[in-house]
N, C-alpha and C. Protein backbone atom coordinates (compact mmCIF):
# COMPACT_ATOMS: atom_id res chain seq x y z
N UNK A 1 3.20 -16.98 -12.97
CA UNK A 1 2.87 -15.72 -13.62
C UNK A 1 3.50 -14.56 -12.86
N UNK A 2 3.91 -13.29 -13.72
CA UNK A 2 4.59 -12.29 -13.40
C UNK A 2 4.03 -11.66 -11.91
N UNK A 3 2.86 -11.55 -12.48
CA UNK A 3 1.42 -10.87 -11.69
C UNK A 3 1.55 -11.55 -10.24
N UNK A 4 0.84 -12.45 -10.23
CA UNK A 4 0.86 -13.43 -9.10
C UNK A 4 2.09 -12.82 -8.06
N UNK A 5 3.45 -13.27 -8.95
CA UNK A 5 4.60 -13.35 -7.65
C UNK A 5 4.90 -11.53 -7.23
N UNK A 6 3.96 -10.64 -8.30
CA UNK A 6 4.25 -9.28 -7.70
C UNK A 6 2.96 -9.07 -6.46
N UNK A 7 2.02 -9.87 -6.94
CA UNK A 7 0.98 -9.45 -5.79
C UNK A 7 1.20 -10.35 -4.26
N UNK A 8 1.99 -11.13 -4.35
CA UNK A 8 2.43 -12.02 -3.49
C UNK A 8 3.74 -11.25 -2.63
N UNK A 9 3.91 -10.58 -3.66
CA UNK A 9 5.50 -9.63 -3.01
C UNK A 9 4.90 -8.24 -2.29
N UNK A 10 4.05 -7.89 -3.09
CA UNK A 10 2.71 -6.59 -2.26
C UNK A 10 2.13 -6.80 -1.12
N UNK A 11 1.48 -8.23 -0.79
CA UNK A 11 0.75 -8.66 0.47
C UNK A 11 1.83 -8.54 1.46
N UNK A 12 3.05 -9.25 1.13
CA UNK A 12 4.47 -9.73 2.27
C UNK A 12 4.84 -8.06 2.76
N UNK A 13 4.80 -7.21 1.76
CA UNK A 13 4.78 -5.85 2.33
C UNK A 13 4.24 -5.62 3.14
N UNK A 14 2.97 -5.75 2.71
CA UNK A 14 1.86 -4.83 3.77
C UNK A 14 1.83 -5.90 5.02
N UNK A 15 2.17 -6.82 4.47
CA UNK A 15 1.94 -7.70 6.60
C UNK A 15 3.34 -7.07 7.44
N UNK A 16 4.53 -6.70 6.34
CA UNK A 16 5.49 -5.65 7.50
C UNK A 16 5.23 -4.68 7.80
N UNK A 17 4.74 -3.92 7.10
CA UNK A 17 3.89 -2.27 7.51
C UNK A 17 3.26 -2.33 8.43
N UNK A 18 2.59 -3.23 8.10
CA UNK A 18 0.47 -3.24 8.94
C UNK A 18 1.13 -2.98 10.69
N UNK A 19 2.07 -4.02 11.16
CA UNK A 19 1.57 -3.21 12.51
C UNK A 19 2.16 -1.71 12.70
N UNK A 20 2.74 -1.13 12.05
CA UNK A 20 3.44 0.09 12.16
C UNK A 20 1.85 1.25 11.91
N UNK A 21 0.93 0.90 10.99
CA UNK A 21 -0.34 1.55 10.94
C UNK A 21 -1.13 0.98 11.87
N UNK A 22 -1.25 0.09 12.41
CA UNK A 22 -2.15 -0.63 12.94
C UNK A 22 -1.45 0.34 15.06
N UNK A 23 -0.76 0.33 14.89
CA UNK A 23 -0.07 1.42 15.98
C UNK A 23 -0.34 2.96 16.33
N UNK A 24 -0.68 3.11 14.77
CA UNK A 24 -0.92 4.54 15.07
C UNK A 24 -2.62 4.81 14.55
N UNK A 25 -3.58 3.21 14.88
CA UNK A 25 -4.69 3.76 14.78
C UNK A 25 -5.66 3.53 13.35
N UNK A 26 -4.55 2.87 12.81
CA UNK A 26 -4.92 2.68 11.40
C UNK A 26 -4.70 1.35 10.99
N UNK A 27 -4.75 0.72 9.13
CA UNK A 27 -4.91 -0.28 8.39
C UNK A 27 -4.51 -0.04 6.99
N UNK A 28 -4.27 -1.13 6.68
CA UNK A 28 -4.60 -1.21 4.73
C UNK A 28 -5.10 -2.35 4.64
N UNK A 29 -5.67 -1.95 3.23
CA UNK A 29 -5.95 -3.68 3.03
C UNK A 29 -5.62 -3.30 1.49
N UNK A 30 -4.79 -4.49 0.79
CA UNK A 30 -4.72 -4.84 -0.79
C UNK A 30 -5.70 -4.94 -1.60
N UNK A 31 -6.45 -4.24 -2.80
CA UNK A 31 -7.01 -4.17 -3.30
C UNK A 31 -7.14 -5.27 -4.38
N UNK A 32 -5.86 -4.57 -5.58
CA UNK A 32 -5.26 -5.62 -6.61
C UNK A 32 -4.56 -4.49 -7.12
N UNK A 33 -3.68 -5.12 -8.14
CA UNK A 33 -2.31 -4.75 -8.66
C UNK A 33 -2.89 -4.47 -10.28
N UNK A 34 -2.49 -3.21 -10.67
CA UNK A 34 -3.10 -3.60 -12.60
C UNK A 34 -2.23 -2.45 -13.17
N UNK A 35 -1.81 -2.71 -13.95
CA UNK A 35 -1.20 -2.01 -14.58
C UNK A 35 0.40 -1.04 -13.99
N UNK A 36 0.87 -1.37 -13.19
CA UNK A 36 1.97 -1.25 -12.27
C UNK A 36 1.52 -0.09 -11.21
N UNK A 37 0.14 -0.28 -11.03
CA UNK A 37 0.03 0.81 -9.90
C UNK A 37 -0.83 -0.54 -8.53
N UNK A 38 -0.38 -0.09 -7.92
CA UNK A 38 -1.00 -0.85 -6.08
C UNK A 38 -2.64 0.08 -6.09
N UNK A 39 -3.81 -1.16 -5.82
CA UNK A 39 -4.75 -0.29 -5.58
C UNK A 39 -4.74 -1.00 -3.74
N UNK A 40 -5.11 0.24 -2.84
CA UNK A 40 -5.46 0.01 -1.56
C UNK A 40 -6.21 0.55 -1.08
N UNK A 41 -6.82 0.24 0.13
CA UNK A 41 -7.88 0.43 1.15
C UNK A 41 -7.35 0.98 2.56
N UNK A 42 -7.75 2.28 2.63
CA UNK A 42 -6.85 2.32 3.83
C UNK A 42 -8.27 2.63 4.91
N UNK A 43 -7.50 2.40 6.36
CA UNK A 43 -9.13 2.30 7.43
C UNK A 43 -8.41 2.78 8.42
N UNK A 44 -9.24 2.89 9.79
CA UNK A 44 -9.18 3.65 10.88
C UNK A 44 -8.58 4.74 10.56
N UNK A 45 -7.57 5.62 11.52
CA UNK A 45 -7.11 6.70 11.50
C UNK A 45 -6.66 7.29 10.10
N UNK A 46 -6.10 6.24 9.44
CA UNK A 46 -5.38 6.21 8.41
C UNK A 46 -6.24 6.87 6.82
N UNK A 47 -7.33 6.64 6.99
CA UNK A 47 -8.74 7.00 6.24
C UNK A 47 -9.02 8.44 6.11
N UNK A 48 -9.12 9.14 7.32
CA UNK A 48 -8.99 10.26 7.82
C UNK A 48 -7.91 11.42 7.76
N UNK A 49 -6.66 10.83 7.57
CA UNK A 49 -5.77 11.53 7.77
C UNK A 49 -5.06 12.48 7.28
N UNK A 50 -5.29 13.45 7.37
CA UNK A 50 -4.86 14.91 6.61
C UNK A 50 -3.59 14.44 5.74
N UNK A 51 -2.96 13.70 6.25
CA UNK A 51 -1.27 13.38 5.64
C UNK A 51 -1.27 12.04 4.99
N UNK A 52 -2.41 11.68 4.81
CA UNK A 52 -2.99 10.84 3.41
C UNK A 52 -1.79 10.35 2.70
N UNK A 53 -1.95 11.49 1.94
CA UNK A 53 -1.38 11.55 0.43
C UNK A 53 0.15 11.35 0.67
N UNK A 54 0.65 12.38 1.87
CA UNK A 54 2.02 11.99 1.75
C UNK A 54 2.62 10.39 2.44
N UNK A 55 1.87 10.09 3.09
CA UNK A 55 1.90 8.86 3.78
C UNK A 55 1.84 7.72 2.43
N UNK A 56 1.27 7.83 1.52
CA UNK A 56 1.15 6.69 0.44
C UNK A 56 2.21 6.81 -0.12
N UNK A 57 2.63 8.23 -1.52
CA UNK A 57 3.29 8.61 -2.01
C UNK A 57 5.12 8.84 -1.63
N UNK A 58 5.13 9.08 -0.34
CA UNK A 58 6.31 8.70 0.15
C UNK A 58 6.86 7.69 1.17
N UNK A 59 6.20 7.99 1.41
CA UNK A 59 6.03 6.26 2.71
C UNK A 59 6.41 5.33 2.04
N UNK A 60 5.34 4.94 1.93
CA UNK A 60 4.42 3.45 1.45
C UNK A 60 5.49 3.14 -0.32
N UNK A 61 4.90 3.78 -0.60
CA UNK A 61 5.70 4.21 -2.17
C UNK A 61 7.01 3.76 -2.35
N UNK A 62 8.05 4.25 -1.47
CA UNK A 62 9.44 3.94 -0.96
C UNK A 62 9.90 2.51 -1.03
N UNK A 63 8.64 2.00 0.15
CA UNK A 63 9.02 0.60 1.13
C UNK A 63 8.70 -0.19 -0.38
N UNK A 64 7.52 -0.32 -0.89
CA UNK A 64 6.81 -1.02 -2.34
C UNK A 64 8.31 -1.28 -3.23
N UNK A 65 8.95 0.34 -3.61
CA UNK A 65 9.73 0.34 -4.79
C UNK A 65 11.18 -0.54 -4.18
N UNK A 66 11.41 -0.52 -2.95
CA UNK A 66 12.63 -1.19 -2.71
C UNK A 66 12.58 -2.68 -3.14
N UNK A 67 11.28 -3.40 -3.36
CA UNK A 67 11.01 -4.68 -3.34
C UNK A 67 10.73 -4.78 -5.00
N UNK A 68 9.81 -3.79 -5.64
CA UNK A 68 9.38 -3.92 -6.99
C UNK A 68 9.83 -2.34 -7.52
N UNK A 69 10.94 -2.41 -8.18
CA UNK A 69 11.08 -1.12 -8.82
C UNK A 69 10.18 -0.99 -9.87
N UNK A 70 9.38 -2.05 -10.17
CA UNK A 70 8.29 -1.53 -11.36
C UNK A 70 7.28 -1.08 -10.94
N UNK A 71 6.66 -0.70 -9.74
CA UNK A 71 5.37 -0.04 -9.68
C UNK A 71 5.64 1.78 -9.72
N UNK A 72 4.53 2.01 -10.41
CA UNK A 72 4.24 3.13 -10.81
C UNK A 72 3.76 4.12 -9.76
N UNK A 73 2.91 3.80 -8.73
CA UNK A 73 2.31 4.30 -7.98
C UNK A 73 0.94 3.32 -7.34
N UNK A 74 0.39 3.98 -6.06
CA UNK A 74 -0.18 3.52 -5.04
C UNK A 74 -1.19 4.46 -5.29
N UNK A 75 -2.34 3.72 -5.32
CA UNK A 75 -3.91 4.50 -5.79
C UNK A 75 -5.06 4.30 -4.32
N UNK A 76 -4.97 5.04 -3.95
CA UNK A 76 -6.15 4.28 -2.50
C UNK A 76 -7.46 4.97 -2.88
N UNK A 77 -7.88 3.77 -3.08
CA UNK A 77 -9.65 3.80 -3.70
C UNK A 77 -10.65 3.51 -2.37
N UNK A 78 -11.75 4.77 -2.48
CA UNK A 78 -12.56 4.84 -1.56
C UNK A 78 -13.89 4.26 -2.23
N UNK A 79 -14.58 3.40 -1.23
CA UNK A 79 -15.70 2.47 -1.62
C UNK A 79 -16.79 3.35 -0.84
């Protein structure tokens, strides 16, 4: 299934990222994938961080689209 090998291609991301956040104090964790947007969890520093938004949206956003030009955007949902 389509799904599957994109959320499989999302995790392989975030295990290259993670120590680059995990460095400066922070985390993600994968939510699920629906509708071509990434839902995530972000923790420690990273939770907090005034530069949030640009950190997902251009960051994160970037690294995602080089691998899946179909996602739409990165949603970080607070529980």
């Amino acid at each position: 299934m389509i799904i599957l090998k994109t959320e499989e291609k999302i995790k392989n991301i975030i295990d290259d990222i993670r120590p680059y956040l995990i460095a400066d104090g922070g985390n993600l964790e994968f939510v699920k994938y629906e509708d071509g947007y990434i839902y995530i969890k972000l923790y420690g520093a990273c939770a907090n961080c005034l530069y949030q938004d640009n950190t997902i949206n251009e960051n994160l956003l970037t690294f995602f689209k080089e691998e899946i030009p179909d996602i739409k955007g990165i949603i970080n949902v607070n529980f």
